[in-house]
PDB file of N, CA and C in Angstrom:
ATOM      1  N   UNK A   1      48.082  15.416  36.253  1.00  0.00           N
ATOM      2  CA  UNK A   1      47.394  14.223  35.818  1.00  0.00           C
ATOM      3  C   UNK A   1      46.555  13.697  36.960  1.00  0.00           C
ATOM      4  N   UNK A   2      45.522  13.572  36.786  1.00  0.00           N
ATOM      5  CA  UNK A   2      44.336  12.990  37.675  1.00  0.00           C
ATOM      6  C   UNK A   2      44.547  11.073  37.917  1.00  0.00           C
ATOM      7  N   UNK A   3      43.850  11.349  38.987  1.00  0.00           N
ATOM      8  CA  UNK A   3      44.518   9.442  38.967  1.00  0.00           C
ATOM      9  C   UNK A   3      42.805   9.377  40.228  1.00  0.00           C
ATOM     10  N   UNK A   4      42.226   8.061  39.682  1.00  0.00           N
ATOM     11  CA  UNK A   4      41.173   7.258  40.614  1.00  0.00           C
ATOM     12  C   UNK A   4      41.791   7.087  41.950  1.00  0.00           C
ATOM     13  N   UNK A   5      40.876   7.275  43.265  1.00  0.00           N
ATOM     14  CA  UNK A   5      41.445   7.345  44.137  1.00  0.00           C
ATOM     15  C   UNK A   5      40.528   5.942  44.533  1.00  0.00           C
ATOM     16  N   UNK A   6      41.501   4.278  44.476  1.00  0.00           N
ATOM     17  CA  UNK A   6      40.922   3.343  45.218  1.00  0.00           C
ATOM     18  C   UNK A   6      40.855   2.780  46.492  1.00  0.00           C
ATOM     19  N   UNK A   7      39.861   1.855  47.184  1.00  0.00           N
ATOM     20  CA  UNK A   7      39.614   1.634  48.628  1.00  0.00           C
ATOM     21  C   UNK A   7      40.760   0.344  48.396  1.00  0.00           C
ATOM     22  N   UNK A   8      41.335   0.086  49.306  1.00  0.00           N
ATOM     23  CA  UNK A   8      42.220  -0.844  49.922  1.00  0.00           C
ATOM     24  C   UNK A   8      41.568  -1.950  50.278  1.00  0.00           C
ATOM     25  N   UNK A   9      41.662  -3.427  49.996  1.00  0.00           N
ATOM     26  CA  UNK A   9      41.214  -4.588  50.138  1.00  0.00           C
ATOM     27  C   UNK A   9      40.130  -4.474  51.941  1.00  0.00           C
ATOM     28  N   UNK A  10      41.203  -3.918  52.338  1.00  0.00           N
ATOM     29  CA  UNK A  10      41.340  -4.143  53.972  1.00  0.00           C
ATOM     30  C   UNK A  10      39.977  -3.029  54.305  1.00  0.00           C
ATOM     31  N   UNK A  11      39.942  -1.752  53.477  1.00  0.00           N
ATOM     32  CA  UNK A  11      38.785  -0.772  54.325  1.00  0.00           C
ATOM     33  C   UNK A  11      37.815  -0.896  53.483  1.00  0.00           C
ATOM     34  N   UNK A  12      36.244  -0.912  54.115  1.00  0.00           N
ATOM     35  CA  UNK A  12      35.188  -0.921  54.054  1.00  0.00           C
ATOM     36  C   UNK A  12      34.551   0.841  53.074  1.00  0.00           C
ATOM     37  N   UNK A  13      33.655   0.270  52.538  1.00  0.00           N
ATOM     38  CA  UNK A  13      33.177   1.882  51.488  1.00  0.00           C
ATOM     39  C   UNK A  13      33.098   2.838  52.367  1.00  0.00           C
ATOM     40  N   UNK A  14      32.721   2.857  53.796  1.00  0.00           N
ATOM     41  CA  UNK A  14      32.557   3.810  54.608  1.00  0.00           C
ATOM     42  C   UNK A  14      33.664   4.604  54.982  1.00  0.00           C
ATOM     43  N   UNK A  15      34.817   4.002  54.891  1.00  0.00           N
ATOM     44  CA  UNK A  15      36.427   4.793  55.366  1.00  0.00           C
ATOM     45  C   UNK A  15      36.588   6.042  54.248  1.00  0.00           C
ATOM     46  N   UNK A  16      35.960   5.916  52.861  1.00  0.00           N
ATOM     47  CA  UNK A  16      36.315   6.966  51.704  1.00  0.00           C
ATOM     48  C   UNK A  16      36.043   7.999  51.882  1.00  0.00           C
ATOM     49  N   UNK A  17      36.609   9.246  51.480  1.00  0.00           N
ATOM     50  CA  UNK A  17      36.024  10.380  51.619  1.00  0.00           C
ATOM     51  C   UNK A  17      34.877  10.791  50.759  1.00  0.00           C
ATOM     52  N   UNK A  18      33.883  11.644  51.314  1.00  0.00           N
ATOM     53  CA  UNK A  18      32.685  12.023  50.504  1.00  0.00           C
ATOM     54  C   UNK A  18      33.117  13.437  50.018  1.00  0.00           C
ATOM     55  N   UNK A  19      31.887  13.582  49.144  1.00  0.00           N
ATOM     56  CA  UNK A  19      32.085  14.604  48.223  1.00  0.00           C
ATOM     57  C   UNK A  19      31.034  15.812  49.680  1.00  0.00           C
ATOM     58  N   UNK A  20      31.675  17.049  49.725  1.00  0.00           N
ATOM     59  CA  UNK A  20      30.868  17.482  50.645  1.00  0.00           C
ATOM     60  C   UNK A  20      29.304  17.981  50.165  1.00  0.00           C
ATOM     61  N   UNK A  21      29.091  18.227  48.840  1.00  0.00           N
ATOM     62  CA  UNK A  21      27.962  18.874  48.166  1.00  0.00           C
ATOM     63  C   UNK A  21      27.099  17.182  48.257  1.00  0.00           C
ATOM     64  N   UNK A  22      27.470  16.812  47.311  1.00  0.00           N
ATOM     65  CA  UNK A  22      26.415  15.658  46.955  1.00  0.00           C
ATOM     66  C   UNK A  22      26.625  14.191  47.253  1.00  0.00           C
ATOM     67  N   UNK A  23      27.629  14.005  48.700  1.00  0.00           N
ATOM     68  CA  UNK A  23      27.756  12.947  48.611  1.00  0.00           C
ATOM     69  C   UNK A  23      28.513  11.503  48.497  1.00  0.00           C
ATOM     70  N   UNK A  24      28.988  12.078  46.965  1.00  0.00           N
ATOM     71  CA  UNK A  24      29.185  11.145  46.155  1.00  0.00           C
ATOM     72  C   UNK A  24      30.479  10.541  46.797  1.00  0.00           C
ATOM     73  N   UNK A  25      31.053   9.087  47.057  1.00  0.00           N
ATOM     74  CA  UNK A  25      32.127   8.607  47.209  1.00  0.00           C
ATOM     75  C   UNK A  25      33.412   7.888  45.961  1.00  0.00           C
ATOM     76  N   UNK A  26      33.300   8.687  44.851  1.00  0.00           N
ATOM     77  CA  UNK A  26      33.661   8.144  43.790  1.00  0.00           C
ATOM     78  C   UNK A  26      34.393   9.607  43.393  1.00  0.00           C
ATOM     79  N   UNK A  27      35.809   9.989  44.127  1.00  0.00           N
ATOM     80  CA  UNK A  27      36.224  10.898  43.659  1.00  0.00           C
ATOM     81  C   UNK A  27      37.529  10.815  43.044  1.00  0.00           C
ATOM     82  N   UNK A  28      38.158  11.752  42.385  1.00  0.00           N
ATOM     83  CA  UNK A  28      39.314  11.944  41.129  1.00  0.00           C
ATOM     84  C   UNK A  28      40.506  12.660  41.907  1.00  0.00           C
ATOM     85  N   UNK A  29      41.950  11.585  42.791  1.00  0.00           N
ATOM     86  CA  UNK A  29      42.763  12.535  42.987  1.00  0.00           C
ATOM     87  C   UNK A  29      43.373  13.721  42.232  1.00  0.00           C
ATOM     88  N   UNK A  30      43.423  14.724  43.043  1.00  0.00           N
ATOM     89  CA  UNK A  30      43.664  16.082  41.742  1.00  0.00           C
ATOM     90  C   UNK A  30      45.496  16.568  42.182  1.00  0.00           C
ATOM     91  N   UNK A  31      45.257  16.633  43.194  1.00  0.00           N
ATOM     92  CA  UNK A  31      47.004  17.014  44.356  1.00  0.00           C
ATOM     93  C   UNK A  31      46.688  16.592  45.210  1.00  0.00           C
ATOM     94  N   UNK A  32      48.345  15.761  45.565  1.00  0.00           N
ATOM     95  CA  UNK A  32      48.576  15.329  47.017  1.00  0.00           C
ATOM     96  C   UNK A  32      49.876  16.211  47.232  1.00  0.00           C
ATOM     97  N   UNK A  33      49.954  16.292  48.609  1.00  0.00           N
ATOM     98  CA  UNK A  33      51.445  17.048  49.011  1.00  0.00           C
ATOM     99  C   UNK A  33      51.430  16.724  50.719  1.00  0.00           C
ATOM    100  N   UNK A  34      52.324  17.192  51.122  1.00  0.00           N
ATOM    101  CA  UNK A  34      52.305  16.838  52.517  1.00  0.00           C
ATOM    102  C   UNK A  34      51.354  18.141  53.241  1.00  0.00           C
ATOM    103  N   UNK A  35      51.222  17.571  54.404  1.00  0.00           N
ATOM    104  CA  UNK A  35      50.256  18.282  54.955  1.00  0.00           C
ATOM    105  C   UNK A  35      51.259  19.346  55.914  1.00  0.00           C
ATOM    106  N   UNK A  36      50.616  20.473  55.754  1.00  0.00           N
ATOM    107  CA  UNK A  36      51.487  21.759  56.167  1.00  0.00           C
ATOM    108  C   UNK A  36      51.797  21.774  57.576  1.00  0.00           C
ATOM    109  N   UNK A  37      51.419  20.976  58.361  1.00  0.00           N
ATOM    110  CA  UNK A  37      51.660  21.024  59.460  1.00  0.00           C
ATOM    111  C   UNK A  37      52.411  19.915  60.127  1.00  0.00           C
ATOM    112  N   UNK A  38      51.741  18.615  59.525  1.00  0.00           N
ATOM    113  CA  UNK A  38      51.687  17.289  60.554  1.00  0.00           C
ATOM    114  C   UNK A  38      52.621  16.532  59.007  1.00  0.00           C
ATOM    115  N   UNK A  39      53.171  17.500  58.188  1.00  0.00           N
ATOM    116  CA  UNK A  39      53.924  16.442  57.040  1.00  0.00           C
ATOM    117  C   UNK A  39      54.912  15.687  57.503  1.00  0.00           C
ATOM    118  N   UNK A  40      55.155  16.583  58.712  1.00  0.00           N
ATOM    119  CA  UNK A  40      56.710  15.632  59.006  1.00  0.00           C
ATOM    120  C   UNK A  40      56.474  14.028  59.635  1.00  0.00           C
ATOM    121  N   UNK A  41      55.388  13.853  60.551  1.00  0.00           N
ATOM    122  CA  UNK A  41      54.721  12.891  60.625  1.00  0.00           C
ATOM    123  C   UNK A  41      54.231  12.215  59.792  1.00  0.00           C
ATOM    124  N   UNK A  42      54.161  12.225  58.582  1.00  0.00           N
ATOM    125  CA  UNK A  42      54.301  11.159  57.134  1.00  0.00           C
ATOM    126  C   UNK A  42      52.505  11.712  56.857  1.00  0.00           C
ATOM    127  N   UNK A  43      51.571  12.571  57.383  1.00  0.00           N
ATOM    128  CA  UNK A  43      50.718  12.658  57.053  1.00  0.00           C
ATOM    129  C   UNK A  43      50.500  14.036  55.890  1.00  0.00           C
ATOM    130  N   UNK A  44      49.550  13.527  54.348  1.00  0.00           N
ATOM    131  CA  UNK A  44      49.633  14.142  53.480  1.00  0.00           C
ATOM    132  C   UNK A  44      47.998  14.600  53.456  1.00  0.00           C
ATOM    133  N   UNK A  45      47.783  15.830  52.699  1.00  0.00           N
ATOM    134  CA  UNK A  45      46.864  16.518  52.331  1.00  0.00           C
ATOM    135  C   UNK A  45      46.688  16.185  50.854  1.00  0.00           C
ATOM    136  N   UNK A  46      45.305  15.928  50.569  1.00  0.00           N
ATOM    137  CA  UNK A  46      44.615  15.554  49.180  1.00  0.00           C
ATOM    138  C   UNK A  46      43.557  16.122  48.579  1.00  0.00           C
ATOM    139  N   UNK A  47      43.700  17.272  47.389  1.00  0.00           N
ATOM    140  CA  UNK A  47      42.281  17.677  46.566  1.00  0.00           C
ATOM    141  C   UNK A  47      41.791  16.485  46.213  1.00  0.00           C
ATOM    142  N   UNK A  48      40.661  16.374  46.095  1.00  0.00           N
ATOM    143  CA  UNK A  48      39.787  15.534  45.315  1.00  0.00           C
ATOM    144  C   UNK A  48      38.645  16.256  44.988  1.00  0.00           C
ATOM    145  N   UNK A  49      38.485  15.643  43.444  1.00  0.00           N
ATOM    146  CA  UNK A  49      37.231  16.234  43.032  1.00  0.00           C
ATOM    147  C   UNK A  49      36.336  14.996  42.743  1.00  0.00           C
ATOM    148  N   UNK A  50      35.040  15.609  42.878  1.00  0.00           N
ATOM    149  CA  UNK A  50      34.155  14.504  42.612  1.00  0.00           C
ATOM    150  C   UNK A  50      33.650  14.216  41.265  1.00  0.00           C
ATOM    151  N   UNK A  51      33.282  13.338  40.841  1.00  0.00           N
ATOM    152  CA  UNK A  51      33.058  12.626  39.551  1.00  0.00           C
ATOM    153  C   UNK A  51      31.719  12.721  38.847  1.00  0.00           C
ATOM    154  N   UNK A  52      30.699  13.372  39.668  1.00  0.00           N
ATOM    155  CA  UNK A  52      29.707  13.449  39.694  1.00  0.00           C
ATOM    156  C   UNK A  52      29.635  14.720  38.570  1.00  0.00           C
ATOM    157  N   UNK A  53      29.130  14.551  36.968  1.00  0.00           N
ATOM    158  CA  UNK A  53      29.165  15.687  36.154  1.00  0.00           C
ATOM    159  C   UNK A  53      28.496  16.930  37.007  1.00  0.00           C
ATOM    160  N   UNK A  54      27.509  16.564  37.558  1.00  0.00           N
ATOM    161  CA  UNK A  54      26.310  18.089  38.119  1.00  0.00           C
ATOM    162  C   UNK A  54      26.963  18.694  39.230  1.00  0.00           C
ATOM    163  N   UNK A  55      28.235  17.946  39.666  1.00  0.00           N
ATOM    164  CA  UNK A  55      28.536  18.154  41.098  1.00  0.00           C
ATOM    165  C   UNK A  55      30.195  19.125  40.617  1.00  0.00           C
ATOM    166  N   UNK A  56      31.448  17.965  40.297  1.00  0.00           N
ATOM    167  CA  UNK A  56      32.677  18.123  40.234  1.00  0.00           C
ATOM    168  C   UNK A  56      33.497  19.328  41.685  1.00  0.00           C
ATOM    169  N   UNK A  57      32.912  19.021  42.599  1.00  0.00           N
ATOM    170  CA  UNK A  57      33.681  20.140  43.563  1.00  0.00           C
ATOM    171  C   UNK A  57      34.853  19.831  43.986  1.00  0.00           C
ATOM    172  N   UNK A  58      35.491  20.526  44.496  1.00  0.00           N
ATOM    173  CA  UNK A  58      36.662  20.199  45.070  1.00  0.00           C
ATOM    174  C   UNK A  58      36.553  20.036  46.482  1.00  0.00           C
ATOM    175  N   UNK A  59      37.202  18.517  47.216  1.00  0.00           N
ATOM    176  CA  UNK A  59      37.194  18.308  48.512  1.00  0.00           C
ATOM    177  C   UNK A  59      38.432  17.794  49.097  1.00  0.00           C
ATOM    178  N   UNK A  60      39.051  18.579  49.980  1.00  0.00           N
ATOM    179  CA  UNK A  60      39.952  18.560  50.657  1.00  0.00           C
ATOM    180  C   UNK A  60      39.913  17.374  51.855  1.00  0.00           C
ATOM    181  N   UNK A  61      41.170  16.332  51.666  1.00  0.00           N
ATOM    182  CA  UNK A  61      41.446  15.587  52.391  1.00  0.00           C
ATOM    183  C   UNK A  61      42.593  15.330  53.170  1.00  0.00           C
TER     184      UNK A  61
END
């Protein structure tokens, strides 16, 4: 199940991740999981795809 990935009161539009093709900062979490290396440190890895019909790529966060 896909879920909107929103900005936090606190960070500015610039903190979001971009879409690497076109841009776009309006992307669709696809999977989160921990990150293969640094998970144990509470840091997680995120597909996102972008929303953009012409675009939809997948970008790794």
């Amino acid at each position: 199940m896909a879920m909107q990935i929103h900005t936090p009161p606190s960070a500015s539009a610039d903190d979001r991740p971009r879409c690497w093709r076109c841009g776009n900062r309006d992307l669709t979490l696809v999977y989160e999981r921990p990150h293969p290396q640094f998970g144990s440190l509470g840091m997680t890895q995120r597909w996102l795809r972008c929303t953009d019909a012409a675009c939809a790529k997948l970008t790794i966060d």
